[in-house]
Protein backbone atom coordinates (compact mmCIF):
# COMPACT_ATOMS: atom_id res chain seq x y z
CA UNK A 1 -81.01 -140.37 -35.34
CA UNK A 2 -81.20 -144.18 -36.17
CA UNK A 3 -83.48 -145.20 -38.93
CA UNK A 4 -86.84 -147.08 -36.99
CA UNK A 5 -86.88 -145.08 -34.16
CA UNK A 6 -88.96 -141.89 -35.14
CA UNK A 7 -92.91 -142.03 -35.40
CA UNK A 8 -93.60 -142.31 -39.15
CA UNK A 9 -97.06 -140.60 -40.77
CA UNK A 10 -98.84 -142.19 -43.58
CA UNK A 11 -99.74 -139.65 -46.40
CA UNK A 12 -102.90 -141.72 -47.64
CA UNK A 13 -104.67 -142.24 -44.37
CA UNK A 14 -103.19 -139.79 -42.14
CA UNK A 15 -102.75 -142.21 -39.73
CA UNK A 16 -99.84 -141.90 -36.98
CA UNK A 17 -98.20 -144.93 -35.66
CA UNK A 18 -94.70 -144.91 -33.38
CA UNK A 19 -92.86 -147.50 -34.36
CA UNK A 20 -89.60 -146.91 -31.34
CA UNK A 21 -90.11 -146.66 -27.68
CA UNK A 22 -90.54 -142.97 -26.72
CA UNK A 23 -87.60 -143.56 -24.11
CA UNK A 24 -85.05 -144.41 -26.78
CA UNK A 25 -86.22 -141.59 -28.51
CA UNK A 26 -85.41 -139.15 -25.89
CA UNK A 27 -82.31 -140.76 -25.62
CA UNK A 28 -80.94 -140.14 -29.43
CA UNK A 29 -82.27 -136.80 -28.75
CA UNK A 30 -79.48 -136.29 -25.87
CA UNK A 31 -76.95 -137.68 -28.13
CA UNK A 32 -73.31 -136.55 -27.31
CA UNK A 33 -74.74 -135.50 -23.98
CA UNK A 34 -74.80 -137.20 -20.58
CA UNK A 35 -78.38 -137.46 -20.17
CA UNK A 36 -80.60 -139.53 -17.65
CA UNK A 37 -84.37 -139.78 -17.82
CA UNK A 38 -85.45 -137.44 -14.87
CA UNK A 39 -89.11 -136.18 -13.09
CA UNK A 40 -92.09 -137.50 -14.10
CA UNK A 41 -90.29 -139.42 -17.04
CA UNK A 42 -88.33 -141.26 -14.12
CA UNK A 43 -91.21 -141.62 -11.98
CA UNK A 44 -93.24 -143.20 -14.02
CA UNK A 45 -90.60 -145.69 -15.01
CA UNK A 46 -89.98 -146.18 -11.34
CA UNK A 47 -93.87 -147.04 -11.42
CA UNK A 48 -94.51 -143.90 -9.24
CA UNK A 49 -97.22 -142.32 -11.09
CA UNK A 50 -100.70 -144.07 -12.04
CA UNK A 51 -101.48 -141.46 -14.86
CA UNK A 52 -100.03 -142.05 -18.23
CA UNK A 53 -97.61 -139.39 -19.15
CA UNK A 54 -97.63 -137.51 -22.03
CA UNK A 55 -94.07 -135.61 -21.58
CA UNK A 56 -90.82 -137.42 -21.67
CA UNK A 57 -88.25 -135.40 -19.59
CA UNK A 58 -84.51 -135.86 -19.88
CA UNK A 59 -81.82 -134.03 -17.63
CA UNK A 60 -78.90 -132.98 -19.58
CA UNK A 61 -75.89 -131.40 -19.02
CA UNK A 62 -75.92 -129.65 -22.61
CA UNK A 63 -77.90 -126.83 -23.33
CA UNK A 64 -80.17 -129.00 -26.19
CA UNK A 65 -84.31 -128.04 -26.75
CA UNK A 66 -87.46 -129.31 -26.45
CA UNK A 67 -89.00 -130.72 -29.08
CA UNK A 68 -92.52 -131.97 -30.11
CA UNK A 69 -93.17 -135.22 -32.52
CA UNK A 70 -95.97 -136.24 -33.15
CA UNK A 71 -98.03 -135.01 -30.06
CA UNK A 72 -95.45 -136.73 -27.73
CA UNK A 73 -93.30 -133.54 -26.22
CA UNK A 74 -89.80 -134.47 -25.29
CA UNK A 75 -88.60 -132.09 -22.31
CA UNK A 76 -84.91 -131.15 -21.61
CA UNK A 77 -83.73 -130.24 -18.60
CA UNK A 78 -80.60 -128.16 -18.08
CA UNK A 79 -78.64 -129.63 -15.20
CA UNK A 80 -75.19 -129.17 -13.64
CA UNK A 81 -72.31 -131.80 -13.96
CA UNK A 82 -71.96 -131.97 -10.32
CA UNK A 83 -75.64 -132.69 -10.29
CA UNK A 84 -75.85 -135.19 -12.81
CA UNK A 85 -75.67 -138.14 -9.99
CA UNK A 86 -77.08 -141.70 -9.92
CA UNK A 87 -78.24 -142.46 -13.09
CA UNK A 88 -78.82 -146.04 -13.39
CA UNK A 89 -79.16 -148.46 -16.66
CA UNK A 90 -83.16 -149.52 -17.12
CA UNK A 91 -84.39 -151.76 -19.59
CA UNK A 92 -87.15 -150.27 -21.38
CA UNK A 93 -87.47 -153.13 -23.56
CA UNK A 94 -86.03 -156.15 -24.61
CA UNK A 95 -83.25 -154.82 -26.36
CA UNK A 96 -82.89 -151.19 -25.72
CA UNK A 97 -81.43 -149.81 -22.27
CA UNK A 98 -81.92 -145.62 -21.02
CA UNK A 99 -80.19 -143.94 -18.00
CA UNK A 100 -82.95 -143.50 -15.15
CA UNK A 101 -82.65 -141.06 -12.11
CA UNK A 102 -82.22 -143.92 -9.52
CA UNK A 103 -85.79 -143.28 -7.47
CA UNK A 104 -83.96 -141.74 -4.06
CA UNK A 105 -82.53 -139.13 -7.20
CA UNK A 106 -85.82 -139.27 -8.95
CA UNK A 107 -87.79 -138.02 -5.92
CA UNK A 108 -85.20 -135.51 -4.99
CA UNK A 109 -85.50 -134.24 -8.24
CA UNK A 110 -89.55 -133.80 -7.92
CA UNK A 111 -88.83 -131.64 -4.82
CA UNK A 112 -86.10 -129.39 -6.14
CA UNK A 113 -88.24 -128.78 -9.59
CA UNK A 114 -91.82 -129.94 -8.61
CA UNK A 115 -93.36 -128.37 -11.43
CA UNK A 116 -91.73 -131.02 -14.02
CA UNK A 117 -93.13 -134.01 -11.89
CA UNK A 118 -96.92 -132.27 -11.66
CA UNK A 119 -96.40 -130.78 -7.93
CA UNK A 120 -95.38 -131.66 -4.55
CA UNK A 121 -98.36 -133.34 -4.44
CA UNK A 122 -97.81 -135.63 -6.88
CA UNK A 123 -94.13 -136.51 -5.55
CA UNK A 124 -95.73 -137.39 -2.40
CA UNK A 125 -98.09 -139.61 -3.64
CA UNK A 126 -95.08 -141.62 -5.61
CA UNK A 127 -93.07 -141.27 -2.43
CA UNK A 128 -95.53 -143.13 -0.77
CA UNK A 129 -96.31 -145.56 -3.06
CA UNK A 130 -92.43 -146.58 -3.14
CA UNK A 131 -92.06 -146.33 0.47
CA UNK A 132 -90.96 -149.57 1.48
CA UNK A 133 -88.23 -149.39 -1.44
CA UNK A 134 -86.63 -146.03 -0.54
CA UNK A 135 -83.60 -145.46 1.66
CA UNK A 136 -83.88 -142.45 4.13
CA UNK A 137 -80.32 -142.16 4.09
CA UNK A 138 -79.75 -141.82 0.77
CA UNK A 139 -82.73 -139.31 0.34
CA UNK A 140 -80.97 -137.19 2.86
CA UNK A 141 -77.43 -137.70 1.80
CA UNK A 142 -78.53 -136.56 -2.35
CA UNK A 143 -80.94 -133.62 -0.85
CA UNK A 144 -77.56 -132.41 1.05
CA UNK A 145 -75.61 -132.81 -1.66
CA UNK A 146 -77.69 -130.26 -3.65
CA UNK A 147 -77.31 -127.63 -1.28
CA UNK A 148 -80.64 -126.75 -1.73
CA UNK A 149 -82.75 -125.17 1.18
CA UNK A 150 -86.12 -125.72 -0.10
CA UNK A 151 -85.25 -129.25 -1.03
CA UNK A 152 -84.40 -129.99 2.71
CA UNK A 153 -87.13 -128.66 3.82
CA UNK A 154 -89.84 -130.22 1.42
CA UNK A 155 -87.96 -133.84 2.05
CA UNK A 156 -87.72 -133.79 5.98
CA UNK A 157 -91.20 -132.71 5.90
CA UNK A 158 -92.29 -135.52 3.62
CA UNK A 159 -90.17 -137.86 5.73
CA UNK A 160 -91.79 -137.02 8.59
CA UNK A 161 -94.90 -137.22 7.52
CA UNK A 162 -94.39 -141.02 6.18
CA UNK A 163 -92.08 -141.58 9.30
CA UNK A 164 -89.17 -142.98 6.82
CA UNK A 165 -86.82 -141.81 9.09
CA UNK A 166 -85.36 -141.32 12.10
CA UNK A 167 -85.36 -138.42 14.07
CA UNK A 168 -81.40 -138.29 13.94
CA UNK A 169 -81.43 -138.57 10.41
CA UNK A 170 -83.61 -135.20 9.97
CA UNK A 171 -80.96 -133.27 11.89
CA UNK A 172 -78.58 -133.80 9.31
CA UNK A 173 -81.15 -131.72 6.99
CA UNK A 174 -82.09 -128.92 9.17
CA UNK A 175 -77.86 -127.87 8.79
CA UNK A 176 -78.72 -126.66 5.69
CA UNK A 177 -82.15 -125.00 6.89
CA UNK A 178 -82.46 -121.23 6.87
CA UNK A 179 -85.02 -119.29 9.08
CA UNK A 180 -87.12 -118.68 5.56
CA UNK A 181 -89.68 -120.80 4.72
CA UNK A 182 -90.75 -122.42 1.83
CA UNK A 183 -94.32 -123.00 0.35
CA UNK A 184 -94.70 -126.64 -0.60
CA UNK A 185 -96.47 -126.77 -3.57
């Protein structure tokens, strides 16, 4: 890890300061791994959530641990390489760049592993808030590409809901529907 990016603790006052952006952290964590900032982590970069976070998630596609430093937990996600998909560059300051779930991926991502993004309901309310920025086609085409029942299901109903799209555009999901249901929370 680069020198200036970990918290540091002072001995005399036992004072804890950060003196690197949590983001890049995560990022040297995933070194040597393609990585992307993904759930909650994304959604609050993608200004979806209006709590503070406290857990910085990052989807990897090497098996690497969770780790804890100085209060601030740092959460890795296992994730395919056929499911490591549209990961975009984001500033997160002035010199320093991460890899972001794009928010289409970032939402799709809430659905499929809700628990990581603090619930359905909690994706719905940054759904909603981003709305007008989403594209329904794009939701649909990364929740097929998943293969994922439950997904489909949580994301038409959502899209429903919010009328995002049209009703054509839902029968591409229910192909991948099963009679089972799914609970959404």
């Amino acid at each position: 890890m680069q020198s200036g990016l970990v918290p540091v603790s002072s001995e005399h006052d036992r004072a804890t300061e950060f003196v690197g952006n949590s983001y890049v952290i995560a990022r040297q964590l995933a070194t040597n791994s393609d990585y992307f900032m993904s759930n909650v982590s994304a959604m609050e970069l993608h200004r979806m959530v209006k709590q503070p976070q406290f857990v910085i998630f990052t989807s990897t596609t090497r098996g690497l641990r969770s780790r804890t430093i100085n209060d601030l937990e740092f959460g890795v996600i296992l994730v395919r390489d056929e499911d490591s998909f549209r990961a975009t560059a984001y500033w997160v300051s002035k010199q320093e760049r991460v890899k972001v779930s794009d928010p289409e991926r970032t939402v799709i991502d809430g659905m499929h592993l809700s628990a990581y993004c603090g619930g359905i309901t909690e994706v719905a309310k940054g759904l909603r808030m981003r709305r007008h920025d989403m594209e329904p086609g794009r939701l649909i085409d990364y929740a097929l590409r998943l293969q994922n029942g439950a997904v489909a299901r949580r994301r038409g109903y959502l899209l429903d809901i919010y009328q995002l799209a049209a009703p054509g555009e839902l029968d591409r999901l229910r192909l991948i529907v099963t009679v089972t249901y799914t609970v959404l929370a």
